[in-house]
N, C-alpha and C. Protein backbone atom coordinates (compact mmCIF):
# COMPACT_ATOMS: atom_id res chain seq x y z
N UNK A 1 -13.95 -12.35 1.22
CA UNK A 1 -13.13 -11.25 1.68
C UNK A 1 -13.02 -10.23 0.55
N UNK A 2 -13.40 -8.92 1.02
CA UNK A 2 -13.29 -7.85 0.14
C UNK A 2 -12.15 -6.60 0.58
N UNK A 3 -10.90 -6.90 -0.33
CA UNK A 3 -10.25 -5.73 -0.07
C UNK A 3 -10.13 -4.26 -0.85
N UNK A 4 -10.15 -3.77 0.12
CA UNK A 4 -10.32 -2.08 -0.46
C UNK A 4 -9.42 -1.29 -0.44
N UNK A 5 -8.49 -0.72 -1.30
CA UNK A 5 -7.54 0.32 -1.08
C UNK A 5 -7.43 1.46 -2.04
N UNK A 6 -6.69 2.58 -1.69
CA UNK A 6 -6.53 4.02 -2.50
C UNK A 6 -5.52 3.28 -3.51
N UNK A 7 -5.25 3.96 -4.60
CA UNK A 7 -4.53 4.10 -5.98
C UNK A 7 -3.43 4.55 -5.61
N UNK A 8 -2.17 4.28 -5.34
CA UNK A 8 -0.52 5.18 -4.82
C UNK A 8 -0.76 6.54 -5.08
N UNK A 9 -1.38 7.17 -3.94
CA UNK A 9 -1.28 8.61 -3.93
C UNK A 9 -2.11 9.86 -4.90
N UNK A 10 -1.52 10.97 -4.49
CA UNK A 10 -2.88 11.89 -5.34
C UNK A 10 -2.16 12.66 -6.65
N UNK A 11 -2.46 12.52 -7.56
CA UNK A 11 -2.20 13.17 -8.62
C UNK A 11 -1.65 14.44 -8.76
N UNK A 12 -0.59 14.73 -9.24
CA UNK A 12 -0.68 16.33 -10.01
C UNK A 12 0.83 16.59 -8.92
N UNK A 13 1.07 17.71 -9.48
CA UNK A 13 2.13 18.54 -8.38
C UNK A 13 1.64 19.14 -7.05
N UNK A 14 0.27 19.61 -6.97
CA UNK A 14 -0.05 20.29 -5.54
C UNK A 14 -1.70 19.87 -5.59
N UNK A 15 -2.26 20.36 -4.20
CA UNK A 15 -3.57 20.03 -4.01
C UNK A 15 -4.53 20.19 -4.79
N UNK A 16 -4.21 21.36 -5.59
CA UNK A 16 -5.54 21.70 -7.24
C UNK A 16 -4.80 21.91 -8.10
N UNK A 17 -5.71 21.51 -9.34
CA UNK A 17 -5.76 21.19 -10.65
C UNK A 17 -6.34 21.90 -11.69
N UNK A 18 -6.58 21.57 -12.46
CA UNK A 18 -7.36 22.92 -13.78
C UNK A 18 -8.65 21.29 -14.04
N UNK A 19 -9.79 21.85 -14.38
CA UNK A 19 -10.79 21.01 -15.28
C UNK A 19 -10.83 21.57 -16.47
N UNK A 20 -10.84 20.46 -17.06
CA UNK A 20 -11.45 21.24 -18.93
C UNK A 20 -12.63 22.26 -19.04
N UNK A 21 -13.55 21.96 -18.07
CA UNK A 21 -14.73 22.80 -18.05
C UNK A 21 -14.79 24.01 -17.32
N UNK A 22 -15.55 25.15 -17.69
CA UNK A 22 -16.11 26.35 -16.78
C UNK A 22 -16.50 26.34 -15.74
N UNK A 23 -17.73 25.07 -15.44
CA UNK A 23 -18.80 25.26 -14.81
C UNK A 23 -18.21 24.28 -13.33
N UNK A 24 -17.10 24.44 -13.07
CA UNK A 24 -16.92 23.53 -11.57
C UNK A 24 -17.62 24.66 -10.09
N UNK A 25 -17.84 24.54 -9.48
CA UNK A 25 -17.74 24.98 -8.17
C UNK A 25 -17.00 25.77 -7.51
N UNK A 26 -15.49 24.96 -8.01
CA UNK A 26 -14.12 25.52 -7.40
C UNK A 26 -13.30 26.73 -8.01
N UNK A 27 -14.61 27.31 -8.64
CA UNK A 27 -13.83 28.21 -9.67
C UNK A 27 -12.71 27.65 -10.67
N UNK A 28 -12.38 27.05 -11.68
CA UNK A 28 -12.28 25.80 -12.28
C UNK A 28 -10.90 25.45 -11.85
N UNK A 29 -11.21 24.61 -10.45
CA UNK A 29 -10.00 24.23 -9.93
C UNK A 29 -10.81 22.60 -9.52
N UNK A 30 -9.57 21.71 -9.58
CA UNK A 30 -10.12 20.76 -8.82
C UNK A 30 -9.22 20.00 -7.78
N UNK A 31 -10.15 18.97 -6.87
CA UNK A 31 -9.08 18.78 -5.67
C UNK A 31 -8.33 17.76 -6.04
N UNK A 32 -7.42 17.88 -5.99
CA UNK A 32 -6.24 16.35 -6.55
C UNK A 32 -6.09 15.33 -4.98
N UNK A 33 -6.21 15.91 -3.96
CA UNK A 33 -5.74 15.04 -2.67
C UNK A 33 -5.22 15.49 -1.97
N UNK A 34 -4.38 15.28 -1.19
CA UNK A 34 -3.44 15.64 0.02
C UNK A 34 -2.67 14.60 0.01
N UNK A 35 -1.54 14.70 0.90
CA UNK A 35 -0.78 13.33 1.16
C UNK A 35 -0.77 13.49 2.74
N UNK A 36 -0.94 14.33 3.55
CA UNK A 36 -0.70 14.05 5.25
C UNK A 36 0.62 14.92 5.70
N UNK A 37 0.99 15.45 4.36
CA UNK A 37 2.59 16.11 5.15
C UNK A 37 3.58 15.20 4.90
N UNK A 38 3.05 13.94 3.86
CA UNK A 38 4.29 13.19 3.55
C UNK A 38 4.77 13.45 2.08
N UNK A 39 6.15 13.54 1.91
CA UNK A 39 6.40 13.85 0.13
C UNK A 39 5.63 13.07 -0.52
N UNK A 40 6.15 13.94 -2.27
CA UNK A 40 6.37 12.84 -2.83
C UNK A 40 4.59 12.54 -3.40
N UNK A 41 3.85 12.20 -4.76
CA UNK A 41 2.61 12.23 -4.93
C UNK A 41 2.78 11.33 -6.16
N UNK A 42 1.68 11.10 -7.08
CA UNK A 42 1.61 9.60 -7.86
C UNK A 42 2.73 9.41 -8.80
N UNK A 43 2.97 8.19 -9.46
CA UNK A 43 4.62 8.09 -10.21
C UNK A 43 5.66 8.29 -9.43
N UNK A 44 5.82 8.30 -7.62
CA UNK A 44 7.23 8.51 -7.33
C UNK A 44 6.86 7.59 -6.18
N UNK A 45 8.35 7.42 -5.27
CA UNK A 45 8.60 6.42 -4.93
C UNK A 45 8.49 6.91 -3.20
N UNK A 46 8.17 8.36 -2.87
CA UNK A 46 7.99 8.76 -0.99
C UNK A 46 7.09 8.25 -0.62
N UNK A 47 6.99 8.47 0.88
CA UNK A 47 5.86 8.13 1.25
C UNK A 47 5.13 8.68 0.94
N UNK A 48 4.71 9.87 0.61
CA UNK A 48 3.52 10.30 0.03
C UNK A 48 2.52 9.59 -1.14
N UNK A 49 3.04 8.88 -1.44
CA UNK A 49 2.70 7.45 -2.46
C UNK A 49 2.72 6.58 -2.01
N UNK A 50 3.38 5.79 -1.66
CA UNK A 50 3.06 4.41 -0.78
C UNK A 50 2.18 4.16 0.20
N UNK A 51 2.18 5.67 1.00
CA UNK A 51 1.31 5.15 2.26
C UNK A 51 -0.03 5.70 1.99
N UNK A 52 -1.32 4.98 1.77
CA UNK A 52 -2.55 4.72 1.56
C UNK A 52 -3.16 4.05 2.01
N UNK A 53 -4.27 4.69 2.00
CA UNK A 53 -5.63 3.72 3.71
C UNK A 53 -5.96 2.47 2.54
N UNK A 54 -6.03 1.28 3.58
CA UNK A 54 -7.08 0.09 2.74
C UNK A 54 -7.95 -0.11 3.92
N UNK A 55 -8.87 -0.96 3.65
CA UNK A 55 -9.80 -1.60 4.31
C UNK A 55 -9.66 -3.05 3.55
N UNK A 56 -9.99 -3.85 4.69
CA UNK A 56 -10.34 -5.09 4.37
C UNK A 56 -11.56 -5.94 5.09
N UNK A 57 -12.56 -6.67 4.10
CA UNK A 57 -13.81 -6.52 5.10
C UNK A 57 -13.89 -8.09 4.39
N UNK A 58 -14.30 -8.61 5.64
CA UNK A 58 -14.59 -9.89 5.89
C UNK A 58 -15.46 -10.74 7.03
N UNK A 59 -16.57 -10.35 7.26
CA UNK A 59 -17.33 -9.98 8.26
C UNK A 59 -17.51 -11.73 8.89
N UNK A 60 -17.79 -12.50 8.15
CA UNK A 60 -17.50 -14.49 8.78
C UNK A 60 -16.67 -14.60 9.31
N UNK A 61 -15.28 -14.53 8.18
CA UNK A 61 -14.65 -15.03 8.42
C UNK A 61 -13.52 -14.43 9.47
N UNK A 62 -13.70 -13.03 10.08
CA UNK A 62 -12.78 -12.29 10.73
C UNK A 62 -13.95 -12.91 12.08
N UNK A 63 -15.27 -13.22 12.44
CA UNK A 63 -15.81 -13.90 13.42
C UNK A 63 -15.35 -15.10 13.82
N UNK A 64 -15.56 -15.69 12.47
CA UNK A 64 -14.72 -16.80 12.52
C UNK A 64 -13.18 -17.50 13.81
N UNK A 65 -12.50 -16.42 13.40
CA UNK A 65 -11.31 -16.37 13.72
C UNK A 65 -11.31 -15.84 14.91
N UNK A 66 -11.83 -15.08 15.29
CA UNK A 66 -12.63 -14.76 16.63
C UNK A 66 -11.61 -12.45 16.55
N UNK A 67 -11.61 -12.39 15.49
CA UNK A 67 -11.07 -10.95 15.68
C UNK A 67 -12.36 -9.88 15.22
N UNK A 68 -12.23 -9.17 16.42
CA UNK A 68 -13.23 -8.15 16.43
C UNK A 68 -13.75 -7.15 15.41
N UNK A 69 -14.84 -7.01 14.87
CA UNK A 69 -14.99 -5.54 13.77
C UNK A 69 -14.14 -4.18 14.18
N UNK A 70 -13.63 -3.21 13.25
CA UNK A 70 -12.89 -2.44 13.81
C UNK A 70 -11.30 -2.21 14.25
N UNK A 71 -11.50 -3.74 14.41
CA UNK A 71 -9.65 -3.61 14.56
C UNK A 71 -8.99 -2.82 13.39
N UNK A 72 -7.88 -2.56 13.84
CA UNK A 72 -7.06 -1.47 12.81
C UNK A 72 -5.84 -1.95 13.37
N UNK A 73 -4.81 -2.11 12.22
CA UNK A 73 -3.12 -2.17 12.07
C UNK A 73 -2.61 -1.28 11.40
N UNK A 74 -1.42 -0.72 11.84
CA UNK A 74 -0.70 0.25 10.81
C UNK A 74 0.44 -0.57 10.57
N UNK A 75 0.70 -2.15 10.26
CA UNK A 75 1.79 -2.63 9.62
C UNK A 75 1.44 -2.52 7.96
N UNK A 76 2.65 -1.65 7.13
CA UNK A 76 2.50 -1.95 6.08
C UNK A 76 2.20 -2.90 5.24
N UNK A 77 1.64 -3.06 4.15
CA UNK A 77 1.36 -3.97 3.30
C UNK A 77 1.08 -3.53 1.81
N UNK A 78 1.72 -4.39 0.67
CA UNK A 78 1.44 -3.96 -0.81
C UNK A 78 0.89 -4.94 -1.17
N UNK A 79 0.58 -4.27 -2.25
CA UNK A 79 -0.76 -5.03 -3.35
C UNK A 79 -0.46 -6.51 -3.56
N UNK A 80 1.04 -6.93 -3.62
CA UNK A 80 1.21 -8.26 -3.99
C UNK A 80 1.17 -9.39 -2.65
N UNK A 81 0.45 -8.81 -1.76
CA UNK A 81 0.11 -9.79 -0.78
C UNK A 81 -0.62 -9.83 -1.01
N UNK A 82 -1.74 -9.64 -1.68
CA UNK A 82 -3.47 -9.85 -1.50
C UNK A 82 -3.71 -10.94 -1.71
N UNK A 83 -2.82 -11.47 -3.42
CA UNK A 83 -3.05 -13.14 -3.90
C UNK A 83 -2.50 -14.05 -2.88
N UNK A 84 -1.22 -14.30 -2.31
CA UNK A 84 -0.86 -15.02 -1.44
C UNK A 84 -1.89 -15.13 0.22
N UNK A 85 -2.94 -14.06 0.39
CA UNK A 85 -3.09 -14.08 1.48
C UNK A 85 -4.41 -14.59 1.46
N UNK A 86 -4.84 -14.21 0.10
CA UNK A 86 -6.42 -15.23 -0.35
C UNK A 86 -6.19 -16.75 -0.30
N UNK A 87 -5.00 -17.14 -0.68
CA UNK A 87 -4.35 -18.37 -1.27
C UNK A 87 -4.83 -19.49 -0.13
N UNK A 88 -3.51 -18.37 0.85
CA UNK A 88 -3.37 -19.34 2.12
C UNK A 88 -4.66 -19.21 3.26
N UNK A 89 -5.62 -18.51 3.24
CA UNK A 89 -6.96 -18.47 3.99
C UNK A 89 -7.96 -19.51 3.44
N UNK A 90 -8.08 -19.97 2.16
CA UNK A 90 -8.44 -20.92 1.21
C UNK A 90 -7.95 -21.83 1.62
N UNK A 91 -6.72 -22.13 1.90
CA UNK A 91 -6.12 -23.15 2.09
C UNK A 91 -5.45 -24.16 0.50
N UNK A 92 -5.16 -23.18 -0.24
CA UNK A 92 -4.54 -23.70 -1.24
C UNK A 92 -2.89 -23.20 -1.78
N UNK A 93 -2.53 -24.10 -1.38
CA UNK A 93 -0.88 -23.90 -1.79
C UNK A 93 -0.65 -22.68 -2.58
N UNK A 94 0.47 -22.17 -2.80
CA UNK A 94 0.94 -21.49 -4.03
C UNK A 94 1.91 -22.27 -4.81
N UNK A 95 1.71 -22.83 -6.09
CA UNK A 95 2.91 -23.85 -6.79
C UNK A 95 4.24 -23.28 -6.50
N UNK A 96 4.86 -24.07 -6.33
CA UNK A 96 6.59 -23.90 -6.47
C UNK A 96 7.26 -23.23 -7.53
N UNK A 97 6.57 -23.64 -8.70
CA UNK A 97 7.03 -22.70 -9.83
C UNK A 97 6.67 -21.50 -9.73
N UNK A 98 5.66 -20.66 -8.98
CA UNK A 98 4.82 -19.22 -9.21
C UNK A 98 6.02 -18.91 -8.21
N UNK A 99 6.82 -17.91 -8.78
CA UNK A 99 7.37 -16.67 -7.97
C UNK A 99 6.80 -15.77 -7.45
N UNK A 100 6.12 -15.60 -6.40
CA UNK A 100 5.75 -14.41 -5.61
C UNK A 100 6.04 -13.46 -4.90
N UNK A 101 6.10 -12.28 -5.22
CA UNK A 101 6.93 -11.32 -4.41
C UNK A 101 5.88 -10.66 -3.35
N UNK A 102 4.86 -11.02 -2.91
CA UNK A 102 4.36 -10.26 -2.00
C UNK A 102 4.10 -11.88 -0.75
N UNK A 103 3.56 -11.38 0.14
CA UNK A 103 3.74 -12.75 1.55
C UNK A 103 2.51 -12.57 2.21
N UNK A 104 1.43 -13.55 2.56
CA UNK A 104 0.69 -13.72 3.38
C UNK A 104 0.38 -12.96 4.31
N UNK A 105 -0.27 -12.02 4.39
CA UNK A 105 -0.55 -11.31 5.85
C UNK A 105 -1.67 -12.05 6.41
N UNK A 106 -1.97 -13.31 6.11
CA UNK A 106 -3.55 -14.06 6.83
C UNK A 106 -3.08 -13.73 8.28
N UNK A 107 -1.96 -14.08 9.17
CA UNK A 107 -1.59 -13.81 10.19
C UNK A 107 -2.10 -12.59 11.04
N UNK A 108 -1.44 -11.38 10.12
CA UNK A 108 -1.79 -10.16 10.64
C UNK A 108 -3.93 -9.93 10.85
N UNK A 109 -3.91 -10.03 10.03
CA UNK A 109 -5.84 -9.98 9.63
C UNK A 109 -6.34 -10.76 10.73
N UNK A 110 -5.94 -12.05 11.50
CA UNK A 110 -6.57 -12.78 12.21
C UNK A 110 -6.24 -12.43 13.60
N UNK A 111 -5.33 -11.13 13.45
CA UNK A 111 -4.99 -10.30 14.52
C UNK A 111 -4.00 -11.54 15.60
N UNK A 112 -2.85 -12.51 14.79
CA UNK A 112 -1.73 -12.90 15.57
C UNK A 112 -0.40 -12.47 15.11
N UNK A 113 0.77 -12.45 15.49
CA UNK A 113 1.39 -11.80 15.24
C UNK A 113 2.27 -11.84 13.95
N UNK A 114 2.85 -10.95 13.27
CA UNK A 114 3.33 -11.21 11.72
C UNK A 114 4.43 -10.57 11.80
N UNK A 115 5.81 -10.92 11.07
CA UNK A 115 6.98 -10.57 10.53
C UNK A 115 7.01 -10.66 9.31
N UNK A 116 7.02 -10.08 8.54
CA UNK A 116 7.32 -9.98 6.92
C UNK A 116 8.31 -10.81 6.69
N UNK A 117 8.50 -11.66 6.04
CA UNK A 117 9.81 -12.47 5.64
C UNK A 117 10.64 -11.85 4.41
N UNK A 118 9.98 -11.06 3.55
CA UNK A 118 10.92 -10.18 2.79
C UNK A 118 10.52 -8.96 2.84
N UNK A 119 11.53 -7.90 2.12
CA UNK A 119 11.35 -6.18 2.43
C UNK A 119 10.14 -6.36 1.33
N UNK A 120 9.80 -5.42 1.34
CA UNK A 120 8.54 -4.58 0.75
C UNK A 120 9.66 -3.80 -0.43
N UNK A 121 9.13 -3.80 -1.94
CA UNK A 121 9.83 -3.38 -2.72
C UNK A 121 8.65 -2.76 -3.66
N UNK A 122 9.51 -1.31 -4.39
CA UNK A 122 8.62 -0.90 -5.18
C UNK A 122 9.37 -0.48 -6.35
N UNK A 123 8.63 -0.13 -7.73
CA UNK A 123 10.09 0.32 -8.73
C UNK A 123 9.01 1.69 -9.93
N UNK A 124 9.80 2.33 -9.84
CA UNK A 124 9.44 3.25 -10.65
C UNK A 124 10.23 3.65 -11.67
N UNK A 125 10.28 3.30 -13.01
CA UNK A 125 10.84 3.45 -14.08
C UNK A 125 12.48 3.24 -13.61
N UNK A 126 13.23 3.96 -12.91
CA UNK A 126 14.68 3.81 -13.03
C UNK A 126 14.84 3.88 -11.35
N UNK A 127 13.42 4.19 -10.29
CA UNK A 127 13.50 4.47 -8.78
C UNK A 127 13.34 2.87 -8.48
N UNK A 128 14.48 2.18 -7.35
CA UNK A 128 14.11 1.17 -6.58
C UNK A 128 13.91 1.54 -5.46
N UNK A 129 12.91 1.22 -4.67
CA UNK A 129 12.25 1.55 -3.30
C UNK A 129 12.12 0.19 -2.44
N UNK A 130 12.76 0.27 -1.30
CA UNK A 130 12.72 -0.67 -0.46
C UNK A 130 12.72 -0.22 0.77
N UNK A 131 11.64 -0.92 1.47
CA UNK A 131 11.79 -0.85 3.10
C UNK A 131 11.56 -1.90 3.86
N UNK A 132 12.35 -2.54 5.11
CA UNK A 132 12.25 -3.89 5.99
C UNK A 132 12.24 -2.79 7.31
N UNK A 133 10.81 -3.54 7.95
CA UNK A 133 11.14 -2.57 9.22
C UNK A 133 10.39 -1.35 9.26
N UNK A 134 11.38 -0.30 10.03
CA UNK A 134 11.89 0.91 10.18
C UNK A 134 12.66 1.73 9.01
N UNK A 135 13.27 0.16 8.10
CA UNK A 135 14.62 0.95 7.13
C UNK A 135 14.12 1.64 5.74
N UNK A 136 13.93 2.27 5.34
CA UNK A 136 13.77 2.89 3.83
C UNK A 136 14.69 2.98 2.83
N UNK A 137 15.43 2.27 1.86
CA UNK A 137 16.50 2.53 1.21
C UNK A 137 15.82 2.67 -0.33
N UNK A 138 16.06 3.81 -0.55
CA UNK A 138 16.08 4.51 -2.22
C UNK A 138 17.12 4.12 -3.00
N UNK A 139 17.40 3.83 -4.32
CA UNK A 139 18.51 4.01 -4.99
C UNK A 139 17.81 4.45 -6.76
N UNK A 140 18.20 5.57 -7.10
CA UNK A 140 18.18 5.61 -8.44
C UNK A 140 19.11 5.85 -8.75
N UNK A 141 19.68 6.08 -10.06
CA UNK A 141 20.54 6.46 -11.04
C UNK A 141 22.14 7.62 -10.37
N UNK A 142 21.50 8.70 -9.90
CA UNK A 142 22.39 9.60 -9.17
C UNK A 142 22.17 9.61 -7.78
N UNK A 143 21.93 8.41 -6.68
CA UNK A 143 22.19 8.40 -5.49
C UNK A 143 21.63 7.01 -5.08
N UNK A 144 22.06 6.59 -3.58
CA UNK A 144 21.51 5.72 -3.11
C UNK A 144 21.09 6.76 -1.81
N UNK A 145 19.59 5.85 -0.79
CA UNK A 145 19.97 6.82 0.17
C UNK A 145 19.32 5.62 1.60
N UNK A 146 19.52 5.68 2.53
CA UNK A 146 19.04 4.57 3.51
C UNK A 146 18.90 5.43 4.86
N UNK A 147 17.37 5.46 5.08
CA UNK A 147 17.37 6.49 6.16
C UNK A 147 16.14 5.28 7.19
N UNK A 148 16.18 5.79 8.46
CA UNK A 148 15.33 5.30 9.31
C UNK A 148 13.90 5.96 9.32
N UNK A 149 12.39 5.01 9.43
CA UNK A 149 11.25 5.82 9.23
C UNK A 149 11.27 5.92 11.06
């Protein structure tokens, strides 16, 4: 199984950038990304950072299981499921002592149904980011904030 995903979001304050060099194309501008119309771009905690395309390709073993090429989910998922979800497709425990903060999506991938058993958490220097669900709750330093996606 090979998983593939974007880096949290696109760099810089807006869509172009400066290059060190003369000779770009863009008249020396370059493209940093887009986010979709969602805030928020790399180092912060909006969706404009969090939400990023992966692929995951596993061409046996998704036969295997009998789920079709192509399928697509839009249930979230972060980086710290990947180890737990290799783990348990392997079929090898995770020790009792290893604290893991990310959870198995083998479920979701084999296309049966999945509930996250904990929120999805992210932290940026002094930003805590959490969402279960629908719920989004921010808290840094000068606010908390808990809004519905």
């Amino acid at each position: 199984m090979i998983c593939y995903a974007s880096d949290n979001g696109s760099e810089g304050g807006n869509e172009y950038g400066t290059f060190n060099t003369s000779y770009s194309p863009y008249a020396g501008s370059r493209y940093r990304g887009q986010t979709g119309g969602l805030s928020g771009r790399k180092r912060f905690t909006h969706e404009g950072v969090v939400r990023v395309p992966g692929v995951i390709s596993w061409p046996e073993g998704l036969k295997r299981n009998g789920v079709k090429p192509g399928n697509v989910f839009g249930e979230p998922i972060i980086g710290s499921d990947i180890f737990p979800t290799y783990l348990e497709l392997a079929g090898i425990d995770i020790p009792k002592k290893d604290k893991q903060h990310g959870v198995s999506i083998a479920p979701l991938i084999k296309g049966e149904p999945f509930k996250r058993s904990k929120p999805l958490q992210w932290r940026n220097q002094d930003v805590i980011r959490m969402r279960d669900g629908i719920w989004k709750m921010i808290v840094d330093p000068s606010r908390k904030s808990l809004c519905s996606l």
